[in-house]
N, C-alpha and C. Protein backbone atom coordinates (compact mmCIF):
# COMPACT_ATOMS: atom_id res chain seq x y z
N UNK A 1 1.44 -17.23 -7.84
CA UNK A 1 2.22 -17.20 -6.63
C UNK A 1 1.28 -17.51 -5.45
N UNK A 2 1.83 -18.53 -4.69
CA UNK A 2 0.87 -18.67 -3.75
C UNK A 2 1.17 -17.57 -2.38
N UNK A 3 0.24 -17.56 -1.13
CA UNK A 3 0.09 -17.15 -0.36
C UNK A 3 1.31 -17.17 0.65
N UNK A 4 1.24 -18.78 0.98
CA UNK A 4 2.48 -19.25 1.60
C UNK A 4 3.81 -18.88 1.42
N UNK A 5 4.27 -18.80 0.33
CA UNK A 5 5.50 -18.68 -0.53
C UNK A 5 5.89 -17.27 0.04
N UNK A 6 4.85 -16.08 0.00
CA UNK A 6 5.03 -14.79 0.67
C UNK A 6 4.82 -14.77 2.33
N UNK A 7 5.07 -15.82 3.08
CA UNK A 7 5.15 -15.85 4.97
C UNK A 7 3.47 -15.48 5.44
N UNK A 8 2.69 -15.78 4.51
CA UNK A 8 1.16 -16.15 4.86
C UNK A 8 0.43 -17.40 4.78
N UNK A 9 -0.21 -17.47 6.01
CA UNK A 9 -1.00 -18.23 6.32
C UNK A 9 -1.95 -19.15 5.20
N UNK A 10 -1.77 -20.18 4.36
CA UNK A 10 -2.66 -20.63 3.68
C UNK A 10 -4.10 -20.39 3.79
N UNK A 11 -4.37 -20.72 5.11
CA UNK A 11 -5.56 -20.95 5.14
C UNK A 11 -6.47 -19.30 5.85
N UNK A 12 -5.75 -18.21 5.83
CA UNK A 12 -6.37 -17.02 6.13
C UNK A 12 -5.33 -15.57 5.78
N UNK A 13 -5.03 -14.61 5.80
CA UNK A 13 -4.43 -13.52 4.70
C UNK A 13 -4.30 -12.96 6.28
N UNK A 14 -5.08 -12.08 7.19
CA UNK A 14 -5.08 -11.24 8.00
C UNK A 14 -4.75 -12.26 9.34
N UNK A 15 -4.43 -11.89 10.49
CA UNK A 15 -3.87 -12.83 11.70
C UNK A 15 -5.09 -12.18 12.30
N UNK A 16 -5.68 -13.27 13.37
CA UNK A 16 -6.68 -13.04 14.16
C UNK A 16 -6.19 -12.22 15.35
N UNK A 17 -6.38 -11.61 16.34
CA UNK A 17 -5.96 -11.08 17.88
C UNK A 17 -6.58 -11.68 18.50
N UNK A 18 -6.40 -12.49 19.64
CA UNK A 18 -6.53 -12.93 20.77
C UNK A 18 -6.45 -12.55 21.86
N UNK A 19 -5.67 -11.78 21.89
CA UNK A 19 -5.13 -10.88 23.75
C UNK A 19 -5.27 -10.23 23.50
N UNK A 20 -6.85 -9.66 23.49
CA UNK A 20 -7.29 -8.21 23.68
C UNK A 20 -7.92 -8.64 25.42
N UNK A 21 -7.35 -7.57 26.08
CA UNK A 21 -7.45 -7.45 27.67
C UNK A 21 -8.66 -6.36 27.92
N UNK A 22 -9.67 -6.23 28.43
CA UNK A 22 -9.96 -5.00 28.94
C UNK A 22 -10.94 -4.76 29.86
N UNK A 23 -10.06 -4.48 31.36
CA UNK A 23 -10.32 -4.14 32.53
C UNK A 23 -10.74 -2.81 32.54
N UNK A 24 -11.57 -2.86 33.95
CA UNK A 24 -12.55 -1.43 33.89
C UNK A 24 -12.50 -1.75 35.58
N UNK A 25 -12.10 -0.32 36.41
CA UNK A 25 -11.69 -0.62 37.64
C UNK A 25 -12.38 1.04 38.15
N UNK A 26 -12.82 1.26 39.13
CA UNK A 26 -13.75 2.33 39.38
C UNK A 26 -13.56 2.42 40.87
N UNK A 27 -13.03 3.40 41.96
CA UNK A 27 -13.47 3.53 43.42
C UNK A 27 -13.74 4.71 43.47
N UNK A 28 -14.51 4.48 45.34
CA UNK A 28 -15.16 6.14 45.52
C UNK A 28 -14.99 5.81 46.96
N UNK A 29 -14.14 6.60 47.49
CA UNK A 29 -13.62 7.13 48.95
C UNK A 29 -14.06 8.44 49.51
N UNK A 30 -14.53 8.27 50.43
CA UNK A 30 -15.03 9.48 51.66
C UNK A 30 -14.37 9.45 52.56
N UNK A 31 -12.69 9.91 53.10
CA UNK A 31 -11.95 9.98 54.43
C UNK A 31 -12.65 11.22 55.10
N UNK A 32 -13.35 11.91 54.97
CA UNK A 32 -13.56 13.17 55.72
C UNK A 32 -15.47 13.47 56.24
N UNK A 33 -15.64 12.17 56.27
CA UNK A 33 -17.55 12.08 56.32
C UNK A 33 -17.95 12.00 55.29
N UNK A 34 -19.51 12.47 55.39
CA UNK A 34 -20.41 12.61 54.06
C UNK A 34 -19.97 13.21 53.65
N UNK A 35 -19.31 14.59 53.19
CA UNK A 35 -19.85 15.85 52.16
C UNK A 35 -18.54 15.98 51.60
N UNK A 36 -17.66 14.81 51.47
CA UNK A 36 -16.69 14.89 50.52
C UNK A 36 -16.13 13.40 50.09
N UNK A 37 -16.29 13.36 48.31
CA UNK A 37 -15.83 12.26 47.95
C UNK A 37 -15.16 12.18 46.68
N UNK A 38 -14.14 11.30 46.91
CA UNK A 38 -13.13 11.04 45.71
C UNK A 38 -13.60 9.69 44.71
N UNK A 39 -13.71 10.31 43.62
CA UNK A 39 -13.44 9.11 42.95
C UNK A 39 -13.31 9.20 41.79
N UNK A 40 -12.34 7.99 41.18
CA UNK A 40 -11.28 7.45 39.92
C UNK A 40 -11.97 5.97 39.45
N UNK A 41 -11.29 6.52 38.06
CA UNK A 41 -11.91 4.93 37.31
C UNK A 41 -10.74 5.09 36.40
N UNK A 42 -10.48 3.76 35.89
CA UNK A 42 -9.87 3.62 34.36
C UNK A 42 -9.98 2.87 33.55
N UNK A 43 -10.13 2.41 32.37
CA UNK A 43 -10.39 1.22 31.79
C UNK A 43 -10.05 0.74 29.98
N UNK A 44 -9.96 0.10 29.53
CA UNK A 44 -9.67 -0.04 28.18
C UNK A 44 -10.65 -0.36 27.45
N UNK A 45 -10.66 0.01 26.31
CA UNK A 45 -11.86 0.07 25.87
C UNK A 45 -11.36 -0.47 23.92
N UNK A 46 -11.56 -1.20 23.55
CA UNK A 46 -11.42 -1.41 22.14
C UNK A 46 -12.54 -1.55 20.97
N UNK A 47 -11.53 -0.58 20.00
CA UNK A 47 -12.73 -0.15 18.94
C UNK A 47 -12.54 -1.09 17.77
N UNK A 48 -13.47 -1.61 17.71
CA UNK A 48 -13.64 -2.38 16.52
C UNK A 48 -14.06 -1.49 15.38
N UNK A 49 -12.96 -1.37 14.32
CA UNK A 49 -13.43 -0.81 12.88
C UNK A 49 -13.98 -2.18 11.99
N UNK A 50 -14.79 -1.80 11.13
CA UNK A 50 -14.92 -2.24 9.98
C UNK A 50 -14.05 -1.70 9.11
N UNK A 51 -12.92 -2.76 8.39
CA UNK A 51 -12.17 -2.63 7.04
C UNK A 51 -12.88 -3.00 6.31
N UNK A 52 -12.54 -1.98 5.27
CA UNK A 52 -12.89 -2.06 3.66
C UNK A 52 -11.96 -1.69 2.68
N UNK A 53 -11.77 -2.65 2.52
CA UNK A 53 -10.28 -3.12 1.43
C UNK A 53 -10.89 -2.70 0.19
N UNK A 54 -10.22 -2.23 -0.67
CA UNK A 54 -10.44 -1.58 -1.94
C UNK A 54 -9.98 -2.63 -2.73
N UNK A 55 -10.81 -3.20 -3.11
CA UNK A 55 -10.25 -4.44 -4.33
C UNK A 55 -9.79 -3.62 -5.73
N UNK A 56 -9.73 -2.24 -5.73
CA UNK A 56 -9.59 -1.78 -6.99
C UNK A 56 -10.09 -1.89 -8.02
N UNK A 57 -9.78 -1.14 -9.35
CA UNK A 57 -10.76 -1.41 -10.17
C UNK A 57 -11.10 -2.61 -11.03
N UNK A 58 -11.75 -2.70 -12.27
CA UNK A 58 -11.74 -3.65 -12.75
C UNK A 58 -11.83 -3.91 -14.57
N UNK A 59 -10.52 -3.85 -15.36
CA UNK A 59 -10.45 -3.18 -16.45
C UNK A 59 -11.10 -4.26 -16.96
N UNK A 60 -12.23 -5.60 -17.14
CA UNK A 60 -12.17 -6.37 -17.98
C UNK A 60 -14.22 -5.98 -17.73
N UNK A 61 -14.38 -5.45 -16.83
CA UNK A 61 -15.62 -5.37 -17.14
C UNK A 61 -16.04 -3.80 -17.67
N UNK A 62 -16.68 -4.41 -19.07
CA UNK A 62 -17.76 -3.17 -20.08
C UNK A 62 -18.90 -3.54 -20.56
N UNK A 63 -19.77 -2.95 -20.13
CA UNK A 63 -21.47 -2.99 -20.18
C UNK A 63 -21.51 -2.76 -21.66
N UNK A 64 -22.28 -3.82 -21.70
CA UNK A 64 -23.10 -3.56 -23.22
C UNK A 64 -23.50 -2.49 -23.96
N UNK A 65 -23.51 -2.09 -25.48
CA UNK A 65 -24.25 -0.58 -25.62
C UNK A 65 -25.48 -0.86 -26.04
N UNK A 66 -25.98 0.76 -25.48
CA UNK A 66 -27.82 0.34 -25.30
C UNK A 66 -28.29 0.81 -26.46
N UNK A 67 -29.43 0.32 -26.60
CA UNK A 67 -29.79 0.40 -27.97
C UNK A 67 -31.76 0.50 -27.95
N UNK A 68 -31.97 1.38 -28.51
CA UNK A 68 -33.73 1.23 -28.50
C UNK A 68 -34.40 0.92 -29.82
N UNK A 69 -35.46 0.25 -29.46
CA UNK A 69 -35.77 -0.65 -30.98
C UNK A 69 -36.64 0.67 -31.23
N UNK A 70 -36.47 0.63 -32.47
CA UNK A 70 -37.22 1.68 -33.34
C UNK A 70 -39.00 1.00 -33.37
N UNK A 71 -39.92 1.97 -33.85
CA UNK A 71 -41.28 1.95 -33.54
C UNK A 71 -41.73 2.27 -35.20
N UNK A 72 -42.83 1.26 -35.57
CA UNK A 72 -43.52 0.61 -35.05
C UNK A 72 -43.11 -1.38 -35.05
N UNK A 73 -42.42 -1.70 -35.60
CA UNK A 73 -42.07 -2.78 -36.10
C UNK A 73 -40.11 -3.00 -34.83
N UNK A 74 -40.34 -3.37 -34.22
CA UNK A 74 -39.01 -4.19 -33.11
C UNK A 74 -38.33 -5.15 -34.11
N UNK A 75 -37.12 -4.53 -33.79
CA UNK A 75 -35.27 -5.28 -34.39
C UNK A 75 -35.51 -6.76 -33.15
N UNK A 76 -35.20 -7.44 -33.77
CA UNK A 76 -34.71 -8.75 -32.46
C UNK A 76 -33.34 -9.22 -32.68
N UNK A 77 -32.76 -8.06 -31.50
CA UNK A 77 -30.73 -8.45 -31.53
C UNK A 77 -30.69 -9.46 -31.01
N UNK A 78 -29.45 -9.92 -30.62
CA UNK A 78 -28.72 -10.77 -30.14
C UNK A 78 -27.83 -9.90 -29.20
N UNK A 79 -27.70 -10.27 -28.07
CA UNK A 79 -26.34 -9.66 -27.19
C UNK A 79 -24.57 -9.16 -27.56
N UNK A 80 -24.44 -8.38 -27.54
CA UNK A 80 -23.03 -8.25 -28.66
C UNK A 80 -22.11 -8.26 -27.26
N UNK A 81 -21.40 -9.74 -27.27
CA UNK A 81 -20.25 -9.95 -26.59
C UNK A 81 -19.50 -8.67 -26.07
N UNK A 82 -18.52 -8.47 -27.68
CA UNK A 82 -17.37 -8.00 -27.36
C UNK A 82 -17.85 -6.51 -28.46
N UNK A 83 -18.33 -5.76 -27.90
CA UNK A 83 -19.21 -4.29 -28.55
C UNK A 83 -17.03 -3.60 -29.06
N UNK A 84 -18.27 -3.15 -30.16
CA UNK A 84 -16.70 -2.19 -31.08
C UNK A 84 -16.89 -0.62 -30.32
N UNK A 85 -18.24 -0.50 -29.85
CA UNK A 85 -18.20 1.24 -30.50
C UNK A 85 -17.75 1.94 -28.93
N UNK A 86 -18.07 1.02 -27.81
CA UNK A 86 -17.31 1.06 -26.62
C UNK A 86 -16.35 1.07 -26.00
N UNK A 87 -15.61 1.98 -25.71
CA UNK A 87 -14.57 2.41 -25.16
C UNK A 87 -14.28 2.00 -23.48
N UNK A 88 -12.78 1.14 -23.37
CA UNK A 88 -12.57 0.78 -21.84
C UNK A 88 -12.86 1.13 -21.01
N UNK A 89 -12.48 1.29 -19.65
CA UNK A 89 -12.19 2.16 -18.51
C UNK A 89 -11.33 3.15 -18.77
N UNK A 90 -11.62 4.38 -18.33
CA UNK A 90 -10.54 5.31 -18.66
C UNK A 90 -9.46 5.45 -17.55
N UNK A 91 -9.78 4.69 -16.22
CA UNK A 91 -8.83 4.64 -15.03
C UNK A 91 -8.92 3.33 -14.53
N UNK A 92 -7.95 2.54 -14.07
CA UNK A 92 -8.35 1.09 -13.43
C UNK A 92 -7.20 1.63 -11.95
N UNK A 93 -7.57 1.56 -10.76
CA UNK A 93 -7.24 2.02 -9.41
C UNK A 93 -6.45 0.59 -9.08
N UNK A 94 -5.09 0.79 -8.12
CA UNK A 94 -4.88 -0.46 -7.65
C UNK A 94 -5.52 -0.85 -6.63
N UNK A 95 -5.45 -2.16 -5.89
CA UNK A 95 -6.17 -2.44 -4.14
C UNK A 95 -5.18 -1.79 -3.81
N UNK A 96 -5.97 -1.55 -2.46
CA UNK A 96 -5.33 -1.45 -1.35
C UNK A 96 -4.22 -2.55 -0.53
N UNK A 97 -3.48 -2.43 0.50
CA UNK A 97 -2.50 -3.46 0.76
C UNK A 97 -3.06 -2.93 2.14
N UNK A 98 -2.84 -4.30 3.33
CA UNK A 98 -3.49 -4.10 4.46
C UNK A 98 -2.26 -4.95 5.46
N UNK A 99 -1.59 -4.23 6.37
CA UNK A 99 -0.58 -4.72 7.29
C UNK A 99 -1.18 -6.64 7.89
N UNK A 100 -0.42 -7.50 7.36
CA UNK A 100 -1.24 -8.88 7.87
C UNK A 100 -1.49 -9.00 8.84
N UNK A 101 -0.77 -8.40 10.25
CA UNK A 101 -0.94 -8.77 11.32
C UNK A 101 -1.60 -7.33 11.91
N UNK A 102 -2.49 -6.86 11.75
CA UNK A 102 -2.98 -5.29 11.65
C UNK A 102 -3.94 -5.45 13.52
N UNK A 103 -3.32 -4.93 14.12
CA UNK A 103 -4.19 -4.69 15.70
C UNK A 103 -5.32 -3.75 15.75
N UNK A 104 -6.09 -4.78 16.94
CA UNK A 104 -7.19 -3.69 16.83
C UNK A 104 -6.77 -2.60 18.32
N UNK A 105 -7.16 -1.17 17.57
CA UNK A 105 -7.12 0.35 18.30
C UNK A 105 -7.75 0.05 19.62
N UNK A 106 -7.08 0.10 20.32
CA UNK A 106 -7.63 0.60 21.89
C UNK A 106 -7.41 2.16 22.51
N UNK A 107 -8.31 2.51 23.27
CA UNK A 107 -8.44 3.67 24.19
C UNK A 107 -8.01 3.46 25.59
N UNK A 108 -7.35 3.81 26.63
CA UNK A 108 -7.14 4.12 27.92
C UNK A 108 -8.41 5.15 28.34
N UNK A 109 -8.94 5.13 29.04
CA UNK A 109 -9.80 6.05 29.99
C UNK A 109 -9.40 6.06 31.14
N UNK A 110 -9.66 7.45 31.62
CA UNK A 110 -9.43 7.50 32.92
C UNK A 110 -9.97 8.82 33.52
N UNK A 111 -10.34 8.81 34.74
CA UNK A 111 -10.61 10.30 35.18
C UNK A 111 -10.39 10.19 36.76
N UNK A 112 -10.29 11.66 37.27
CA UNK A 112 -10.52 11.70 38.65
C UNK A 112 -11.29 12.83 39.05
N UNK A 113 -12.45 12.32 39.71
CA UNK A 113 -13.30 13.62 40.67
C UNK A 113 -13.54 13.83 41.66
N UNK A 114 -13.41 15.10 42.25
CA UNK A 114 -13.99 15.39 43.47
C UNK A 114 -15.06 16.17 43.72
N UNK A 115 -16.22 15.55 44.58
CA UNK A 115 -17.24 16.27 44.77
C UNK A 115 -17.53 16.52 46.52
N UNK A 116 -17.88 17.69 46.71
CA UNK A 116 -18.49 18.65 48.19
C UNK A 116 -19.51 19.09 47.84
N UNK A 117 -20.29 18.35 49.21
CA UNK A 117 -21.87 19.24 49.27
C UNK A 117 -21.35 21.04 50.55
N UNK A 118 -21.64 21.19 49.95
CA UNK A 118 -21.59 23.50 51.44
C UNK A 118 -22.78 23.90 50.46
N UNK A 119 -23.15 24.49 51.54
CA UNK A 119 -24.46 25.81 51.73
C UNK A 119 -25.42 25.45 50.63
N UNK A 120 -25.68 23.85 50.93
CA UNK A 120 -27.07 23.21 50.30
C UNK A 120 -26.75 23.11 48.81
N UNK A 121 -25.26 23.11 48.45
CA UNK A 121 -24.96 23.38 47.24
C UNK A 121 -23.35 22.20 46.65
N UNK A 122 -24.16 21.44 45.86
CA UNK A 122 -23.43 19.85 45.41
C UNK A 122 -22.03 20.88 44.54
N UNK A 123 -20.64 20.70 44.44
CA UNK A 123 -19.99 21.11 43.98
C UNK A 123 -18.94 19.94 43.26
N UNK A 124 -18.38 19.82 41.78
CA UNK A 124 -17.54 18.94 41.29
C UNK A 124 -16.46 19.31 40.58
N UNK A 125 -15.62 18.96 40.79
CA UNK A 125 -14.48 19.20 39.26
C UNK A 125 -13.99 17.87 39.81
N UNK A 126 -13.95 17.62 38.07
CA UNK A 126 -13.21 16.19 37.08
C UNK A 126 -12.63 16.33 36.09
N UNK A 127 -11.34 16.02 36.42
CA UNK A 127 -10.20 15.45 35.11
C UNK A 127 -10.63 14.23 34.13
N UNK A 128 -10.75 14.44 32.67
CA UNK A 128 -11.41 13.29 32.28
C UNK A 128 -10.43 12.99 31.13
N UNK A 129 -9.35 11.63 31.25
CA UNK A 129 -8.58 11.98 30.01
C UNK A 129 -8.73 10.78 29.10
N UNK A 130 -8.29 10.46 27.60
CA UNK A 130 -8.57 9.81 26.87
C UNK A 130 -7.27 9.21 26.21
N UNK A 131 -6.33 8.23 26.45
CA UNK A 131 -5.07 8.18 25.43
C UNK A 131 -5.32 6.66 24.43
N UNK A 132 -5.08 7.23 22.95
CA UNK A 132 -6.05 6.08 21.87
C UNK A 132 -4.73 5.39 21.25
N UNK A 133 -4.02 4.20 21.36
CA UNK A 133 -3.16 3.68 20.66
C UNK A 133 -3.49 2.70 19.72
N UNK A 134 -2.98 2.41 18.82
CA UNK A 134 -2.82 1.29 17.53
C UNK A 134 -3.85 1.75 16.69
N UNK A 135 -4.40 3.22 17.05
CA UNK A 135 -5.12 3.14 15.73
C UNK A 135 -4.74 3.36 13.93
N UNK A 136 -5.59 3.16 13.67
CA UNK A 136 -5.10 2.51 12.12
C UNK A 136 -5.20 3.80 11.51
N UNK A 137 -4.41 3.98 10.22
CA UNK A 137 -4.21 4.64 9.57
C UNK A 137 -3.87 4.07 7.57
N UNK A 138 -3.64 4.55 6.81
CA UNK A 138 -3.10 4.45 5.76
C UNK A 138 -2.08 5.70 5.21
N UNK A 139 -1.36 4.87 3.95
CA UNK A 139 -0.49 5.58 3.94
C UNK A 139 0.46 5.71 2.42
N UNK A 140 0.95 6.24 1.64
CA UNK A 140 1.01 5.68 0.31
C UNK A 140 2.31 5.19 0.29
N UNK A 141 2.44 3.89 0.26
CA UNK A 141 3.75 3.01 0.51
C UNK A 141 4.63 3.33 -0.91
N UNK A 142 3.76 3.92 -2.09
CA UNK A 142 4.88 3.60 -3.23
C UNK A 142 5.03 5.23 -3.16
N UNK A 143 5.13 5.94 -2.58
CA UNK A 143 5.50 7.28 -2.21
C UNK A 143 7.35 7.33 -2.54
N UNK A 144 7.60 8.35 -3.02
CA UNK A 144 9.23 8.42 -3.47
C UNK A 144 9.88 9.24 -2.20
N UNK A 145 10.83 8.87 -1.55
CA UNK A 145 11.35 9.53 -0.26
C UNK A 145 11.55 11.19 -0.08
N UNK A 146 11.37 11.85 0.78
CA UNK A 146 11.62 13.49 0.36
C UNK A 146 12.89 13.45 0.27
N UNK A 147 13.74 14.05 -0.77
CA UNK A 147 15.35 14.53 -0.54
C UNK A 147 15.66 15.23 -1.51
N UNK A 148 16.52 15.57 -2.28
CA UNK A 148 17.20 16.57 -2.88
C UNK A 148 17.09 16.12 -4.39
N UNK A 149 17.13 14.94 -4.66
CA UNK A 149 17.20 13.85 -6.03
C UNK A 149 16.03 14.20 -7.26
N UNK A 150 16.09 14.63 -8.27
CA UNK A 150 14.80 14.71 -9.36
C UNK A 150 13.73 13.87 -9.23
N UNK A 151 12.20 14.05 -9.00
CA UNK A 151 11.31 13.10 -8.49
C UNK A 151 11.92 11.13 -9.72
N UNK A 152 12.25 11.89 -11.34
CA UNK A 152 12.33 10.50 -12.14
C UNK A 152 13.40 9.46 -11.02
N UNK A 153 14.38 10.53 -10.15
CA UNK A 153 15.60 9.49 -10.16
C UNK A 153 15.57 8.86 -8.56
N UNK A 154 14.00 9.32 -7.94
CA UNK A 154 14.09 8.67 -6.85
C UNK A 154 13.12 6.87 -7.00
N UNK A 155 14.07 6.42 -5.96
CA UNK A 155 13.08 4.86 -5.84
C UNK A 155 11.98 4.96 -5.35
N UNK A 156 11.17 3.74 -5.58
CA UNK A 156 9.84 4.02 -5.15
C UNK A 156 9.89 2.32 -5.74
N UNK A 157 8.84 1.55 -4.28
CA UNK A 157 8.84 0.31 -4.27
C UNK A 157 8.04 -0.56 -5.45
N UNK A 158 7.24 0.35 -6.17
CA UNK A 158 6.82 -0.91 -7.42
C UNK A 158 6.89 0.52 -8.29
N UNK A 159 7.45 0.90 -9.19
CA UNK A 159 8.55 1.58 -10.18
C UNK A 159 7.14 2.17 -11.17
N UNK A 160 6.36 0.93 -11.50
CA UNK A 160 5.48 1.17 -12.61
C UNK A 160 4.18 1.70 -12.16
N UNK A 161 3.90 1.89 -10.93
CA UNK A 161 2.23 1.98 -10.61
C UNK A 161 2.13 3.18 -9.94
N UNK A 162 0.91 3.63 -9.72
CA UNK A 162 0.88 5.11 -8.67
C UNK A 162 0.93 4.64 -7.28
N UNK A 163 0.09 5.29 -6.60
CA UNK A 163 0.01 5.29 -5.25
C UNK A 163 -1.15 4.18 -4.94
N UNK A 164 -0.41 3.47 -3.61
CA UNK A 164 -1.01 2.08 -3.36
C UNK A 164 -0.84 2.66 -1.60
N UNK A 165 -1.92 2.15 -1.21
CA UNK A 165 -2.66 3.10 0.22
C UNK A 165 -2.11 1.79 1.28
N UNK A 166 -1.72 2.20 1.23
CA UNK A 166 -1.31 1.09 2.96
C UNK A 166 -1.72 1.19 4.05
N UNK A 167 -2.92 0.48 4.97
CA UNK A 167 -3.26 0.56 6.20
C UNK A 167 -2.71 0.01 7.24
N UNK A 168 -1.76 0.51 8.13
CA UNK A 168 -1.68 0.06 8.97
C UNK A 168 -2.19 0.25 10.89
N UNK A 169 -0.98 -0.10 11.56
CA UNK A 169 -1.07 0.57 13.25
C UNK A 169 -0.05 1.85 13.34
N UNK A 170 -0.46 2.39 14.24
CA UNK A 170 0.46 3.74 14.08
C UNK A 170 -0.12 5.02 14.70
N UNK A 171 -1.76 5.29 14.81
CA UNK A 171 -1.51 6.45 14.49
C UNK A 171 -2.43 6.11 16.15
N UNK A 172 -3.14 7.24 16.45
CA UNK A 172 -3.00 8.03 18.34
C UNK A 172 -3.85 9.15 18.58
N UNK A 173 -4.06 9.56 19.32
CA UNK A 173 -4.56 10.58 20.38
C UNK A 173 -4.43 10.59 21.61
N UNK A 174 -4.47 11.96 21.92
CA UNK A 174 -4.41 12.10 23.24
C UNK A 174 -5.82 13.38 23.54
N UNK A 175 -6.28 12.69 24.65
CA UNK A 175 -7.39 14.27 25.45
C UNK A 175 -7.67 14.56 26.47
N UNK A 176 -7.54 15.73 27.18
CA UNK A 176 -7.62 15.93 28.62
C UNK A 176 -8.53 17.18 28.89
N UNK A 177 -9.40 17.03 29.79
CA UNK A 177 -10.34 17.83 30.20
C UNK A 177 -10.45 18.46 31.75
N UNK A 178 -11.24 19.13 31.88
CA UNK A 178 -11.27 19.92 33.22
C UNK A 178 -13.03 20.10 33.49
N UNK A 179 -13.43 19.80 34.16
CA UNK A 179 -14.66 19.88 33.67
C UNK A 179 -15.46 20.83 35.41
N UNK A 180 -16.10 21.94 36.09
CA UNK A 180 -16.08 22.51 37.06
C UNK A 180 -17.72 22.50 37.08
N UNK A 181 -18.23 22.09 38.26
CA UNK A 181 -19.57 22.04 37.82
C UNK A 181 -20.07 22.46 39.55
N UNK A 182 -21.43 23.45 39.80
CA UNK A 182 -22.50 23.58 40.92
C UNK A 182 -23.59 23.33 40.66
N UNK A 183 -24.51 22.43 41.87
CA UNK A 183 -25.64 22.48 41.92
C UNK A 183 -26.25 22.27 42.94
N UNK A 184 -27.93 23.16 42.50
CA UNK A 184 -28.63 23.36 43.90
C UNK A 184 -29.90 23.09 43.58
N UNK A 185 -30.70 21.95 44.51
CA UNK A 185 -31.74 22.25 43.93
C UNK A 185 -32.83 22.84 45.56
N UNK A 186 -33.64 23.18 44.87
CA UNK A 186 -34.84 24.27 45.82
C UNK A 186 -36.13 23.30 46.09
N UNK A 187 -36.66 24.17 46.75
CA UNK A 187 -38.16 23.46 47.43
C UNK A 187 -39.13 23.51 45.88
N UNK A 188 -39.99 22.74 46.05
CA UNK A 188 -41.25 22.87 44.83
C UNK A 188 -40.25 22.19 43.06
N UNK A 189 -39.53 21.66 43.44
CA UNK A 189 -38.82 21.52 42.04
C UNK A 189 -37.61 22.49 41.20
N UNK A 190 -37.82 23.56 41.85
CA UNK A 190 -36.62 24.92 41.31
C UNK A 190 -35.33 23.76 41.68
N UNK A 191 -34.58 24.67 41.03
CA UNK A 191 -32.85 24.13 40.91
C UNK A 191 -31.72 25.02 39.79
N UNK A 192 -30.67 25.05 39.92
CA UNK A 192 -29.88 25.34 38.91
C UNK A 192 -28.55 24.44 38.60
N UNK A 193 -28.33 24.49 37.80
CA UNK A 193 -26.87 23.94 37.68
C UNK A 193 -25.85 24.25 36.29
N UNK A 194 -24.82 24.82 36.88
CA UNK A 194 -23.65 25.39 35.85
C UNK A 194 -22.61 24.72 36.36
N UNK A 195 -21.99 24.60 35.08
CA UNK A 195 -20.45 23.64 34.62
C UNK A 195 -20.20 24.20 33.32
């Protein structure tokens, strides 16, 4: 069966991305003089994973059996093809299946801070948040649906095989922080600072 025949690309399996965008935008405002300033950033940020597709196992390859030449006088074998006393694989795993048009995971960043210098003493709190979309996940596609039905009498998309891991887009985060911080520093090098 060819490639094509299933709505893929002859000449490549996975679709490339092209419109990956990612702006990074940052200001810092002082309306009130020196000793008070605002500032926000946000930006996108995309994570490149390395996939590693599970080609699964491989029932046709079995290593030779080993054999040590007896002492003092060496046997001179010959390689034994197709060995009797060797036993198959006892498990052969399917591949993995990988969404064709599979996006790469991006992050949103963003934060906002404000910092005041009073009584020789730098003061900050910053919101720092993180929201992660299209990241990838897997998933076992030949999984039988939850419902009420005897596991024999539910469907399940290839009938004869176990579980086949499906990676796709889908999965997320979200993170938000608070972060409160003072500092002072002194004559001769002294200083402190807590957050």
């Amino acid at each position: 069966m060819e490639a094509s025949s299933q709505g893929f690309d002859p000449k490549r399996i996975i679709r490339n991305e092209y419109n990956n965008f990612a702006p990074r935008l940052g200001i810092a405002w002082r309306p009130f003089g020196g000793h008070t300033v605002f500032r926000t950033g946000f930006g996108i940020f995309y994570d490149i994973v390395p996939r590693a597709v599970s080609a699964g196992g491989a029932p046709f390859i079995i290593n030779e059996p080993s054999y040590t030449n007896p002492q003092p006088v060496p046997n001179i074998i010959l390689p034994v093809v197709f060995p009797a006393s060797v036993a198959g694989p006892t498990t052969i795993s399917l591949p993995g299946a990988v969404r064709k048009d599979l996006r790469d995971p991006y992050s949103m960043q963003y934060n906002f801070t404000i910092e005041h210098q009073r009584w020789d003493t730098g003061f900050r709190i910053s919101y720092i948040g993180t929201n992660t979309r299209q990241g990838e996940w897997a998933y076992n596609i030949n999984q039988p649906v939850p419902d009420n039905r005897l596991y024999v009498d539910k469907p399940r998309m290839f009938p004869r095989y176990p579980a086949i891991n499906y990676t796709s887009n889908g999965a997320g985060h979200q993170y938000n922080s608070l972060t409160l911080e003072a500092e002072r520093r002194f004559a001769r090098g002294l200083g402190y600072q807590v957050s």
